[in-house]
Protein backbone atom coordinates (compact mmCIF):
# COMPACT_ATOMS: atom_id res chain seq x y z
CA UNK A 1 12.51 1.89 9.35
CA UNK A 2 8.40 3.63 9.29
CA UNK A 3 8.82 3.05 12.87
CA UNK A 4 11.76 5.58 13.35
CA UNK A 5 9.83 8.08 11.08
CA UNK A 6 6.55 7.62 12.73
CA UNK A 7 8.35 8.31 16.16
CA UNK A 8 9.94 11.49 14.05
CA UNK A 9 6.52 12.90 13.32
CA UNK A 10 5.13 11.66 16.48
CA UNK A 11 7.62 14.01 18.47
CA UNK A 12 7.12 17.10 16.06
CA UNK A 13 3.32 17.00 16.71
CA UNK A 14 4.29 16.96 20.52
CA UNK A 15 6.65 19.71 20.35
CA UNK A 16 4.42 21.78 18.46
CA UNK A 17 1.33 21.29 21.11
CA UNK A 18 4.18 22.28 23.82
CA UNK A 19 4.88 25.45 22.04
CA UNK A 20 1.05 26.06 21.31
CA UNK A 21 0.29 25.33 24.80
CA UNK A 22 2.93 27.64 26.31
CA UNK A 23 1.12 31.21 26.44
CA UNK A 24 3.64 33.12 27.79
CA UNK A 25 6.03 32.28 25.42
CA UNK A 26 6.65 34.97 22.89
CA UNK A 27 4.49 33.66 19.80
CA UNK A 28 7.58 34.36 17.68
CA UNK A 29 8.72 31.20 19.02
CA UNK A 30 6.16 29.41 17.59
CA UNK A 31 6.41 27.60 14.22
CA UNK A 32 4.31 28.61 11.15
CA UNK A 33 2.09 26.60 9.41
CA UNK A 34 4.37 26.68 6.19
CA UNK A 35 7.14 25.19 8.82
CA UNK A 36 4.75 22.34 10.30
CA UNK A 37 3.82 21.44 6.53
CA UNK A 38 7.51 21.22 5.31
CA UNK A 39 8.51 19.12 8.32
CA UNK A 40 5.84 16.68 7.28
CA UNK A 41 6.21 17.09 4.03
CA UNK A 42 9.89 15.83 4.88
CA UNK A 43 8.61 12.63 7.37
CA UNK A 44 6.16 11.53 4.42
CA UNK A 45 9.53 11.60 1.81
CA UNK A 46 11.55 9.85 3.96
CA UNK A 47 8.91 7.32 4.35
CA UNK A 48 8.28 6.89 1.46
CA UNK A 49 11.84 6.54 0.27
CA UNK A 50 12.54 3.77 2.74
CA UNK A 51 9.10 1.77 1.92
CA UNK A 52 10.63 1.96 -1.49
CA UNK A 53 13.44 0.32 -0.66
CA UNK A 54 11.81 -2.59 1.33
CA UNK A 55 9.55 -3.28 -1.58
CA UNK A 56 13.36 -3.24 -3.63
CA UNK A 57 15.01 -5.59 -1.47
CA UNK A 58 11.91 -8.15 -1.27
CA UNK A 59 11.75 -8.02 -5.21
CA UNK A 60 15.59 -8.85 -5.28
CA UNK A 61 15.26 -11.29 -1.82
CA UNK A 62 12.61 -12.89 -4.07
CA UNK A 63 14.06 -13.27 -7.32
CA UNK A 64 11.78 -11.16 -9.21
CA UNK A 65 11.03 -9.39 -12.31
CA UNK A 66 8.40 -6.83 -11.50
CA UNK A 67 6.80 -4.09 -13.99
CA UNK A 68 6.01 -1.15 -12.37
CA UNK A 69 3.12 1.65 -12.68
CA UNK A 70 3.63 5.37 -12.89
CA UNK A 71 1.48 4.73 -8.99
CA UNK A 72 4.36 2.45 -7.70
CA UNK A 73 1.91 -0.40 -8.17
CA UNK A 74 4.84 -3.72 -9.11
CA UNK A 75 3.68 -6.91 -10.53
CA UNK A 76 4.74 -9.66 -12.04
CA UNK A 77 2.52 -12.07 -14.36
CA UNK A 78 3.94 -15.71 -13.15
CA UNK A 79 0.98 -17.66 -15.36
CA UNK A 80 -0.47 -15.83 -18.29
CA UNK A 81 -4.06 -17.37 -18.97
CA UNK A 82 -5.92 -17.72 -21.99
CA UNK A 83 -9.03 -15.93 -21.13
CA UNK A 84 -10.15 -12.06 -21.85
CA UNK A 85 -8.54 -9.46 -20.76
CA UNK A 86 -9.86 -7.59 -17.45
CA UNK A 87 -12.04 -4.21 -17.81
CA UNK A 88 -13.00 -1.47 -15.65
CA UNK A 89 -16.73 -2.21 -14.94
CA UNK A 90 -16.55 -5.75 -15.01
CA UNK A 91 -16.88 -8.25 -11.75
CA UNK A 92 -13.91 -10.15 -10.75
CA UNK A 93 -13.58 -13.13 -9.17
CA UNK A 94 -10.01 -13.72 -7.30
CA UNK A 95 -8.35 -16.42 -5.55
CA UNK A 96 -5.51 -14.34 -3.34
CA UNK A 97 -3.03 -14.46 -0.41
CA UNK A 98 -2.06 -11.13 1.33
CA UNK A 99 1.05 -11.29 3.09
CA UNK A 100 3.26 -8.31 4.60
CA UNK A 101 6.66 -7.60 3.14
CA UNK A 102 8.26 -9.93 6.45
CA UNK A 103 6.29 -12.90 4.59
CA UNK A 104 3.11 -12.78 7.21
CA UNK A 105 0.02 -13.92 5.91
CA UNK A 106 -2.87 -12.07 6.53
CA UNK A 107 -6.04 -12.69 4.89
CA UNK A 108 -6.45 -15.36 1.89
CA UNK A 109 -9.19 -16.83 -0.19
CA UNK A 110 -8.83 -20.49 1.51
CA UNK A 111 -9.66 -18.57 4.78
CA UNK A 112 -12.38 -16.30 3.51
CA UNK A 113 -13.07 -17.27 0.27
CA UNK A 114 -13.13 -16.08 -3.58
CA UNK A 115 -13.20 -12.41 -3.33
CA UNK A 116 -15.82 -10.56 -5.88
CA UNK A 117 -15.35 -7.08 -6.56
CA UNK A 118 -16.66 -4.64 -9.40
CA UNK A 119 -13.15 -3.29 -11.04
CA UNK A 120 -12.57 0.47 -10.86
CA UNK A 121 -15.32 1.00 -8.45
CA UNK A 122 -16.02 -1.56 -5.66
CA UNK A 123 -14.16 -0.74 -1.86
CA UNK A 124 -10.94 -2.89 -2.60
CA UNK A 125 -7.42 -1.39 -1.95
CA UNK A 126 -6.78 0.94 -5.22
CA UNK A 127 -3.52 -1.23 -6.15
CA UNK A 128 -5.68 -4.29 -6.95
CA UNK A 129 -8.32 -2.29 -8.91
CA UNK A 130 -4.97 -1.13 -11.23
CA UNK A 131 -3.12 -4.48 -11.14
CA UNK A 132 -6.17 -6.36 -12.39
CA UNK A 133 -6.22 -4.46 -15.35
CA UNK A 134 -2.99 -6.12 -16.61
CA UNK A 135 -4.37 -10.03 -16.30
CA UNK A 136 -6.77 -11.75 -18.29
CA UNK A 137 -8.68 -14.72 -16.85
CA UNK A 138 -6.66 -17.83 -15.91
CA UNK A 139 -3.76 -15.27 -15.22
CA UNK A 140 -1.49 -15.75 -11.89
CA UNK A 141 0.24 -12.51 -10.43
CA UNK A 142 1.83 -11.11 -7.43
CA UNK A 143 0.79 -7.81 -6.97
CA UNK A 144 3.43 -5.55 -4.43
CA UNK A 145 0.87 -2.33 -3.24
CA UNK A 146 2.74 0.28 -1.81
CA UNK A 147 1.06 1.35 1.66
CA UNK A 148 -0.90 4.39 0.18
CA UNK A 149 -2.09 1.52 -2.51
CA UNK A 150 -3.37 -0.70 0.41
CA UNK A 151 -4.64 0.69 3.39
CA UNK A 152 -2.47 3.57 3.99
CA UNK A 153 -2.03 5.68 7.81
CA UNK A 154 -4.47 3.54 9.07
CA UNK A 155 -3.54 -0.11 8.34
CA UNK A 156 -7.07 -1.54 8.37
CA UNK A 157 -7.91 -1.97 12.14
CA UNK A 158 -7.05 -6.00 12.09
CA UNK A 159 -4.42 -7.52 10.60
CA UNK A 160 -2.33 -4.99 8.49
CA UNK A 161 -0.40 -2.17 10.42
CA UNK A 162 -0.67 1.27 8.94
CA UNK A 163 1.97 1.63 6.21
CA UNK A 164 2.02 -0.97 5.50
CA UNK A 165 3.04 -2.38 2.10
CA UNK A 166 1.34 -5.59 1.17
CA UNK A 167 1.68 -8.45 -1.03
CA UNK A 168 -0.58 -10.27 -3.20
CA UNK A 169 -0.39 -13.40 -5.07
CA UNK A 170 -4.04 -13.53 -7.21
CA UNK A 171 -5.32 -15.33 -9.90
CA UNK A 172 -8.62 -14.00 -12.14
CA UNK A 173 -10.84 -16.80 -11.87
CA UNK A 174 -13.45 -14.77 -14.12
CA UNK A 175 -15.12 -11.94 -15.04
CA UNK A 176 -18.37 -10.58 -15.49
C-alpha cells in the first residue's frame, strides 16, 4: 500500500518540475505553494491511514492485546518482571528482535548483542525511548513503532525500508 502512495507523491513532484521547467507556459498554470503543501499534506494522510491499518491487521493476525500511546506507539507487556520501574535518564540494557510487519527479521541482540542506551536521550528510534518507560526490569514486551517512531522517510540505509513500521520483542535486562 506506501508503495502506491510513494509512486503518488513521486509523480506530483515530477509534474510540478514539468510545469516549473516549462517557461513559456503561462505561470497561471503553475501550482501554488499552498496547492503543493495540501497535495502532500493528503499523500502523508493516506499513508498514514493505511500504515495504521497494517499495524491493525498484524495485532489481530497475531492475537494481540496492545495498549496504545497518544504517539501511536502499541505494546503489549507478555512477562511483567519484578524489578524497578524504567526512568528517563537511566541506562538500559535490552535483549531485542526487530522484525518488519511481513515477519522479517532484521537486527537482534543474538546477532549484535545487548543493546545499551541512555532512556530519553541516547540515538535509539523515539518509540523505544517511550515504550521502555512502561516495563520494569525482568519485563518482556513487543513494542509495534509506527514508521515516524522508527526510522521514518529514510528507512535506515540497511535493513529497514523507509516507512517502515517495525516490530520489537525486548526484554529490560537492567538499568542504571
Amino acid at each position: 500500500m506506501s508503495y502506491r502512495i510513494e509512486l503518488k507523491a513521486l509523480v506530483l513532484v515530477g509534474l510540478i518540475t514539468m510545469a516549473a521547467s516549462c517557461n513559456n507556459e503561462p505561470e497561471s498554470n503553475m501550482p501554488t505553494q499552498q496547492q503543493v503543501n495540501r497535495s502532500m499534506e493528503d499523500i502523508n494522510r493516506e499513508f498514514a491511514r493505511d500504515e495504521r491499518q497494517m499495524i491493525e491487521s498484524y495485532i489481530e493476525q497475531h492475537g494481540l492485546e496492545m495498549a496504545s500511546t497518544g504517539t501511536g506507539l502499541r505494546y503489549f507487556i507478555y512477562q511483567e518482571g519484578q524489578g524497578e520501574m524504567a526512568l528517563n535518564g537511566q541506562t538500559a540494557s535490552v535483549n531485542y528482535k526487530v522484525s518488519l510487519l511481513n515477519g522479517d527479521e532484521v537486527y537482534s541482540s543474538a546477532e549484535n548483542g545487548v543493546k545499551e542506551f541512555l532512556i530519553g536521550r541516547d540515538n535509539v528510534e523515539t518509540g523505544i525511548h517511550e515504550g521502555i518507560l512502561h516495563m520494569n526490569v525482568g519485563s518482556k514486551g513487543i513494542f509495534i513503532l509506527p514508521s515516524h517512531l522508527a526510522h521514518g522517510l529514510s528507512g535506515d540505509n540497511d535493513r529497514i525500508p523507509p516507512r517502515s513500521s517495525v516490530v520489537y520483542d525486548i526484554e529490560l535486562l537492567s538499568l542504571k
